[in-house]
Protein backbone atom coordinates (compact mmCIF):
# COMPACT_ATOMS: atom_id res chain seq x y z
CA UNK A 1 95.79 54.09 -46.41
CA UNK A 2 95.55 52.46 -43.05
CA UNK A 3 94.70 48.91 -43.22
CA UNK A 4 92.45 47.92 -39.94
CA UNK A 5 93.86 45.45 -37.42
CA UNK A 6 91.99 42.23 -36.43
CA UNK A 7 92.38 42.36 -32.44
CA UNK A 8 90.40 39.34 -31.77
CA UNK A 9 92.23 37.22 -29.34
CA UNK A 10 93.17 33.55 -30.71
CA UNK A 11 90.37 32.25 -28.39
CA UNK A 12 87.62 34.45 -30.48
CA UNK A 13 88.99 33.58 -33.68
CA UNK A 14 88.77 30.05 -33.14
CA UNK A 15 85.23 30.49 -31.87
CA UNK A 16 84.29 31.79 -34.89
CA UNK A 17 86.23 29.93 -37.47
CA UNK A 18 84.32 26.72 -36.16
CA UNK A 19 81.31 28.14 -36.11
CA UNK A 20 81.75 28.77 -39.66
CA UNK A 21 83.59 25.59 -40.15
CA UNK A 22 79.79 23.79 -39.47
CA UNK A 23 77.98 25.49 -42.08
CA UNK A 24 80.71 24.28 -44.50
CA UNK A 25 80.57 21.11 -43.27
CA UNK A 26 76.39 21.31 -43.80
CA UNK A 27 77.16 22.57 -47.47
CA UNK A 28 79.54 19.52 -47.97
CA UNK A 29 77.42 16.90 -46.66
CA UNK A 30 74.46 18.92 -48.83
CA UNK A 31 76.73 18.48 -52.40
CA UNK A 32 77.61 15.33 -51.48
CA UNK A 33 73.67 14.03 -51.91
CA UNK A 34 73.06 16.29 -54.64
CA UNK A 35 76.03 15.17 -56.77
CA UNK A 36 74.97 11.46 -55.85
CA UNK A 37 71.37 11.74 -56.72
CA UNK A 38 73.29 13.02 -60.59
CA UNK A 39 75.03 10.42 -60.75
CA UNK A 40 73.83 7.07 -62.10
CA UNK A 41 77.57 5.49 -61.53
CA UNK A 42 80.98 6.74 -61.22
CA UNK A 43 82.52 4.22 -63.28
CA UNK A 44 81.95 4.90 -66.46
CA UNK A 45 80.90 8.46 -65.24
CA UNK A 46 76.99 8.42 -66.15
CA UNK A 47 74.67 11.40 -65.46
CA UNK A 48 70.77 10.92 -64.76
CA UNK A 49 68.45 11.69 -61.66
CA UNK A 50 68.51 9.13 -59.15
CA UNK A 51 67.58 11.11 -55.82
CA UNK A 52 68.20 9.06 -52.69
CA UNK A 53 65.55 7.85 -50.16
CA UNK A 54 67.24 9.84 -47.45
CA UNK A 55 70.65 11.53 -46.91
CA UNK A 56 71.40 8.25 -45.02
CA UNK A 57 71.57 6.00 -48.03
CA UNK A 58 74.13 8.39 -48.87
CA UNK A 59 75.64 5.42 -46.39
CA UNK A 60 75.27 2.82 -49.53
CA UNK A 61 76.74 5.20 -52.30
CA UNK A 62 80.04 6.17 -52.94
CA UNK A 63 79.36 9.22 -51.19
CA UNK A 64 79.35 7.11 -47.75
CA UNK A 65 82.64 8.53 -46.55
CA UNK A 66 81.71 12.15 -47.15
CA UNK A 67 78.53 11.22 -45.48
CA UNK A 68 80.25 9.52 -42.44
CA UNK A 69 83.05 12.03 -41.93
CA UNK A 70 80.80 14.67 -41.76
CA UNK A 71 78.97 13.96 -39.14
CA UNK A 72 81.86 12.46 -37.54
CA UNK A 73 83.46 16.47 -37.72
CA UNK A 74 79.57 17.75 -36.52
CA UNK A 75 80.34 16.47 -33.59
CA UNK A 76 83.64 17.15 -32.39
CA UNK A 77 83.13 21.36 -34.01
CA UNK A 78 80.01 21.07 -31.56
CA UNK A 79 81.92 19.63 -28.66
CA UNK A 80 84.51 22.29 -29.15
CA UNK A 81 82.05 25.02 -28.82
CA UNK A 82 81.01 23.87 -25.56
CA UNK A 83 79.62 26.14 -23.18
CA UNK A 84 77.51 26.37 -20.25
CA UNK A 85 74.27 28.23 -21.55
CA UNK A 86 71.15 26.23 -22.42
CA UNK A 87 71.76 26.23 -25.90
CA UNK A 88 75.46 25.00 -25.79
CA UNK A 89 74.00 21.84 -23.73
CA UNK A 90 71.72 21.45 -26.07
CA UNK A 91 74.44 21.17 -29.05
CA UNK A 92 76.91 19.00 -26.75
CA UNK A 93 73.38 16.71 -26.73
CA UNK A 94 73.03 17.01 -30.41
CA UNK A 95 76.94 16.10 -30.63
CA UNK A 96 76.47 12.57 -28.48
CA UNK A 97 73.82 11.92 -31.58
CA UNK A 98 75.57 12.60 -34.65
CA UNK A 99 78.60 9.58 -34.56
CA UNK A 100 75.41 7.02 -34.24
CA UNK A 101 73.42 8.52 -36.85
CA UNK A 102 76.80 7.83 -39.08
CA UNK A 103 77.57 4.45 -37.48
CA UNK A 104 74.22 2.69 -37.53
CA UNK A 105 73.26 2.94 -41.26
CA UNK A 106 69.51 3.12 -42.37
CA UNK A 107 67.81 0.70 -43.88
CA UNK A 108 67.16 -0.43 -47.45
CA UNK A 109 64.32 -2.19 -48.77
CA UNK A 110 65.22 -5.07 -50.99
CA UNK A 111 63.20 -8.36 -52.05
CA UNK A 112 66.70 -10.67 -51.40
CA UNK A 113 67.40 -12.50 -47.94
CA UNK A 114 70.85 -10.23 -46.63
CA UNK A 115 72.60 -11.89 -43.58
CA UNK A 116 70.44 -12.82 -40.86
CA UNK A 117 67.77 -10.53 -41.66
CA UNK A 118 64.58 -11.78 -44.16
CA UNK A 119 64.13 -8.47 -46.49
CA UNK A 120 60.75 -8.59 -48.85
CA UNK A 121 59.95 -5.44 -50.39
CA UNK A 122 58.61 -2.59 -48.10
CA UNK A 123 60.69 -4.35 -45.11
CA UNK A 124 64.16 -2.84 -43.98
CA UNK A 125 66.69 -4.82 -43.82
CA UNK A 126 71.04 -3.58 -43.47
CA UNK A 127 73.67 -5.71 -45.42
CA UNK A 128 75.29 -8.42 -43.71
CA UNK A 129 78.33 -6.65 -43.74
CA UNK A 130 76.47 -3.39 -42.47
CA UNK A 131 75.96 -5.36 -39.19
CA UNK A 132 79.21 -5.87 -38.02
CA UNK A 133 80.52 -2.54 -39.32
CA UNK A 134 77.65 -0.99 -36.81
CA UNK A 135 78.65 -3.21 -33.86
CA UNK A 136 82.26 -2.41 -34.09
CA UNK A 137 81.63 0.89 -34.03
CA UNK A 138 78.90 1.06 -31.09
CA UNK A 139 81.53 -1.05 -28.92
CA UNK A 140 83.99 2.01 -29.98
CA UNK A 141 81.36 4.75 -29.21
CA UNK A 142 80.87 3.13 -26.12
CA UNK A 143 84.59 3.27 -24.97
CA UNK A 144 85.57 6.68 -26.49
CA UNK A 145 82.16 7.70 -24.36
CA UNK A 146 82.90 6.45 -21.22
CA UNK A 147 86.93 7.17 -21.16
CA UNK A 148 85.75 10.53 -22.17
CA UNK A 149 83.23 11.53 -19.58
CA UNK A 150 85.78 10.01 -17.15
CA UNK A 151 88.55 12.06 -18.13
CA UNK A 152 86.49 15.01 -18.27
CA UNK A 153 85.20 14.69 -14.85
CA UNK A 154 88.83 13.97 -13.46
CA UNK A 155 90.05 17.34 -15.04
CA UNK A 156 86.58 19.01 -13.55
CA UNK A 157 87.83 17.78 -10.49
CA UNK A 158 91.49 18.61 -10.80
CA UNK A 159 90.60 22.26 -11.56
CA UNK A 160 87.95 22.76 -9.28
CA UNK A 161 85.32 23.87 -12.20
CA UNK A 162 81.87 22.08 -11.54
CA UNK A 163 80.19 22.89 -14.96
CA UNK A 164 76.72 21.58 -14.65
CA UNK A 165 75.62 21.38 -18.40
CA UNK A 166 78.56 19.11 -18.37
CA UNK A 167 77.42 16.44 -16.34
CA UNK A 168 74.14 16.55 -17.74
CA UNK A 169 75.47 15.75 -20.97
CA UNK A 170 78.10 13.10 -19.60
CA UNK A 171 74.78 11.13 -18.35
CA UNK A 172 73.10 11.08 -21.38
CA UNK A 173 76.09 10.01 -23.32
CA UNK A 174 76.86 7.25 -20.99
CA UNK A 175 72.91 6.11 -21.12
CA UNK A 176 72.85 6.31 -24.90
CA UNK A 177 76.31 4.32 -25.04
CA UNK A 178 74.51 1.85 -22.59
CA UNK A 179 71.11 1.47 -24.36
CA UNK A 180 72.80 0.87 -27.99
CA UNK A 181 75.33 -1.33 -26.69
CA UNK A 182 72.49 -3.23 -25.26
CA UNK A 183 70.68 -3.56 -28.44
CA UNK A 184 74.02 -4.49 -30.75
CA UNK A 185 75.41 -7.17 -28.22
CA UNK A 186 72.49 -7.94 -25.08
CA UNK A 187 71.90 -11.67 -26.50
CA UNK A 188 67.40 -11.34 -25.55
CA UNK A 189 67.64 -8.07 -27.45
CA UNK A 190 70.09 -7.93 -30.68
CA UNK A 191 67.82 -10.53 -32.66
CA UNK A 192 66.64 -7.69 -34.93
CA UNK A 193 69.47 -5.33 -34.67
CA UNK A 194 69.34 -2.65 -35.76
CA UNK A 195 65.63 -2.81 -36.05
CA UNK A 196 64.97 -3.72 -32.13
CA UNK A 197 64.63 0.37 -30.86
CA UNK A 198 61.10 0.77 -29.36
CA UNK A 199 58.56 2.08 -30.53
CA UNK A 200 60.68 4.02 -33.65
CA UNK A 201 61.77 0.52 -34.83
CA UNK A 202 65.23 1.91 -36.14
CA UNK A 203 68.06 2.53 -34.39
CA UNK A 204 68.87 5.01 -36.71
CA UNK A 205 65.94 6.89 -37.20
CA UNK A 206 66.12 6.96 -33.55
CA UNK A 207 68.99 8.90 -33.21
CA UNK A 208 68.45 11.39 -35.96
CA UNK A 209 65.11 12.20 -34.58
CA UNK A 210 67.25 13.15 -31.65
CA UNK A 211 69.66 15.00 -33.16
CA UNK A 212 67.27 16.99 -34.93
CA UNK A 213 64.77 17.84 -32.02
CA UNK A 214 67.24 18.70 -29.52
CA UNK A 215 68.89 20.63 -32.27
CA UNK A 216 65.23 22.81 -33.18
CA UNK A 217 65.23 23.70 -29.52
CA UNK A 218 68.05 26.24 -29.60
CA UNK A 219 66.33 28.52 -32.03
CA UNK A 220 63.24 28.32 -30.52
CA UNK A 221 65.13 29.48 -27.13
CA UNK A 222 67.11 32.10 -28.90
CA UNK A 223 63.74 33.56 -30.58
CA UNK A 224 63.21 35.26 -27.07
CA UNK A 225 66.10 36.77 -26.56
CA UNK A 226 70.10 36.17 -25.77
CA UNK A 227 70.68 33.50 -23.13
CA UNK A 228 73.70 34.86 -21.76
CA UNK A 229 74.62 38.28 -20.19
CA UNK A 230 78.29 38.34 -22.01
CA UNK A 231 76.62 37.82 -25.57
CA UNK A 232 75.79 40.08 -28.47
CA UNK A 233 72.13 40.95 -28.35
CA UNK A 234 70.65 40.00 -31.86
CA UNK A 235 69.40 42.80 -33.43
CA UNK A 236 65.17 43.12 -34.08
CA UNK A 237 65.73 41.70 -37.39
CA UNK A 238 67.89 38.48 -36.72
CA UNK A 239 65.12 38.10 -33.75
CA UNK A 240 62.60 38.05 -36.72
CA UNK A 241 64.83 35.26 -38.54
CA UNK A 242 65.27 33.30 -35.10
CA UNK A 243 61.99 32.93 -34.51
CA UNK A 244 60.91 31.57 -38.20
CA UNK A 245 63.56 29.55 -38.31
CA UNK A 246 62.24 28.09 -35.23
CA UNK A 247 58.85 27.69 -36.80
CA UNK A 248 59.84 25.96 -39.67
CA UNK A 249 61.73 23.83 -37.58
CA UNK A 250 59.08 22.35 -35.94
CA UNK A 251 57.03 22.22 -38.72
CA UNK A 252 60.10 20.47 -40.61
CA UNK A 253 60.35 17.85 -37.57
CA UNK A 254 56.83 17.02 -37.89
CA UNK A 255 56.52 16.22 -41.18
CA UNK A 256 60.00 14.61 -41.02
CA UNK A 257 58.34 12.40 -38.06
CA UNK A 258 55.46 11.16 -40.45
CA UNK A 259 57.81 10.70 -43.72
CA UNK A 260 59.20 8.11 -41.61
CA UNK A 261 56.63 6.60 -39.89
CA UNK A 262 54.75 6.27 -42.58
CA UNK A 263 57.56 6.58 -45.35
CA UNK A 264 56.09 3.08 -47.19
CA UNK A 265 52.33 5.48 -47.68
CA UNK A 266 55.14 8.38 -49.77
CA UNK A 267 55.96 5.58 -52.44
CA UNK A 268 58.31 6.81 -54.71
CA UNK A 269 58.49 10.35 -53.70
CA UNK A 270 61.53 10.80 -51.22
CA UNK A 271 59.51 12.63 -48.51
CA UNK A 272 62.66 11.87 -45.67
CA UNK A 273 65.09 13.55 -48.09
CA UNK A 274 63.15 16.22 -48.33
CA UNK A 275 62.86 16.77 -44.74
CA UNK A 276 66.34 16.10 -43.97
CA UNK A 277 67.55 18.82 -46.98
CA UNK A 278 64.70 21.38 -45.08
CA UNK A 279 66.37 20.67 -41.39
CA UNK A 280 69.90 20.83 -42.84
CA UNK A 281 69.20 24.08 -44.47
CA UNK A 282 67.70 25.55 -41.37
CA UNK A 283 70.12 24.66 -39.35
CA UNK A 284 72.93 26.08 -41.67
CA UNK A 285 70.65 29.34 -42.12
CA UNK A 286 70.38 30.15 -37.83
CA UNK A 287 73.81 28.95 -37.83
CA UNK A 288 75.43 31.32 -40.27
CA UNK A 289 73.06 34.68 -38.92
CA UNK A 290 74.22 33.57 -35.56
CA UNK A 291 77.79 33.46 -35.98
CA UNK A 292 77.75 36.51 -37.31
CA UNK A 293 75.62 38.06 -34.94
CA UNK A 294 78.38 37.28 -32.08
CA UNK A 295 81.14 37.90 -34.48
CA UNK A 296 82.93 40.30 -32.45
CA UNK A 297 81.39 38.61 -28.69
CA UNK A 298 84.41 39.15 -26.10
CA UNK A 299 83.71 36.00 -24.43
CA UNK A 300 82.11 33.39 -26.01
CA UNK A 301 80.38 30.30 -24.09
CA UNK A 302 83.43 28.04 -25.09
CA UNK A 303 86.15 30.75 -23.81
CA UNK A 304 84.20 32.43 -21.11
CA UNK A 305 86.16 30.78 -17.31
CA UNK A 306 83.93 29.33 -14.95
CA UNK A 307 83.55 32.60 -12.69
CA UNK A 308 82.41 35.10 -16.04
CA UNK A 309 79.92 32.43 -16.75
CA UNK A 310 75.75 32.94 -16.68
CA UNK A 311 74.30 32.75 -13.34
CA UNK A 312 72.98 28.99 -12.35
CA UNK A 313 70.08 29.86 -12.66
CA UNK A 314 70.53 30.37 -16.31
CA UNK A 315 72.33 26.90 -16.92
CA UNK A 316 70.26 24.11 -18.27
């Protein structure tokens, strides 16, 4: 019986393994907050329901390293799938994001005075502690950031490959490194770090709102249609999908906008949770159909060489 041959090249099969490899990373962050919210405490193991605020408290559980290191390997899977569509500079956006969203944590309401920070009930406040963890690791973002887009622009240069998406990205990145490291260390702005970003308040709600919108615009492009010429059209049906998925997407970032703005009004009930489970989900769910849908794509955006690429007039 003959057995059939994989002849994907070693470029294609590590396209799709880390496509893949960020749904799993979704489902891991996902079990992480369910198993928490199970938990009452670890030691003695104690079972209950104890759902967190947000998947961002997951930051003040002993789930905080799953928490942190997935987002941490968001990032660099998305990096690595780099490409010079619309869509893949929209992800490479999404990946400047995700390291902040882990490295600032959220904040807790709690009736005690922590560090430098007065915290009555229905006020956020971060742990003493919390603070210098985040400003050690903005003045690392910051560095990895800018040696990065310099080194990246050196071997642009070296090669002779101008990649437009790319620079676009490298400016963001170096204004988002810029504005946070202004708010951790700028001495007439860090009073109420992490709490100083205007008009969202948070520094970390900030971000994920970021990461989330920039992230609900690449289904909504790929509802009308494949953005480059080398791709795998989607077929009518995963059209279909696309463009609900986009849908509930924006529907999802709505309501995720007014859980937090007016989270104090939801009480008890952990509307941001909710909204960050939907998004997560969604994202997993166009993720998964899409990977699948270029499965067998000759040259995908984070193979394809500079001359195979879209027209410019295609780039973002």
């Amino acid at each position: 019986m003959a057995v059939d041959v994989d002849s994907a090249s070693t470029g294609q099969k590590t396209h799709r393994y880390l496509r893949l490899s960020l749904v799993l990373i979704v489902l891991a962050l996902l079990m992480g907050v369910a198993v928490q919210g199970v938990v009452v405490t670890w030691q003695p193991l104690q079972l209950g329901w104890h759902p967190l605020a947000s998947i961002s408290h997951a930051f003040y559980t002993p789930m905080r390293d799953v928490f942190t290191g997935c987002l941490f390997a968001v990032a660099v899977a998305l990096l690595a799938l780099s490409g010079r569509s619309r869509a893949t500079t929209l992800l490479d956006i999404c990946a400047v994001f995700a390291p902040l969203i882990a490295i600032v944590p959220t904040g807790i309401a709690d009736a005690r005075r922590e560090g430098h920070l007065p915290c009555p009930s229905a006020t956020d406040c971060i742990p003493s502690a919390a603070v210098g963890g985040a400003k050690a690791g903005i003045a690392v973002y910051a560095i990895v950031v800018v040696t990065t887009v310099v080194v990246m622009a050196v071997i642009r240069a070296r090669t002779r490959t101008p990649n437009r998406s790319a620079v676009i990205v490298s400016a963001i990145a170096l204004l988002t490194a810029a504005v946070v490291v202004a708010l951790a260390f700028a001495p007439t702005l860090n009073q109420d770090f992490p709490f100083n970003f205007w008009p969202v308040h948070s520094i970390h709600f900030a971000v994920t709102l970021l990461f989330f919108g920039f992230f609900a615009a690449v289904p909504i492009l790929y509802a009308g249609g494949p953005l480059d010429v080398h791709e795998t059209a989607p077929t009518p049906r995963q059209r279909v999908i696309y463009r609900v998925i986009a849908g509930l997407l924006i529907l999802d970032l709505l309501f995720l906008v007014a859980a937090i703005v007016f989270r104090q009004t939801f009480g008890e009930t952990p509307a941001v949770l909710i909204g960050e489970v939907v998004a997560l989900v969604l994202f997993a769910w166009f993720w998964t159909v899409q990977t699948f849908q270029r499965w067998n794509d000759a040259n995908p955006p984070s193979i394809l060489p500079f001359h195979a690429s879209t027209p410019r007039r295609s780039e973002a």
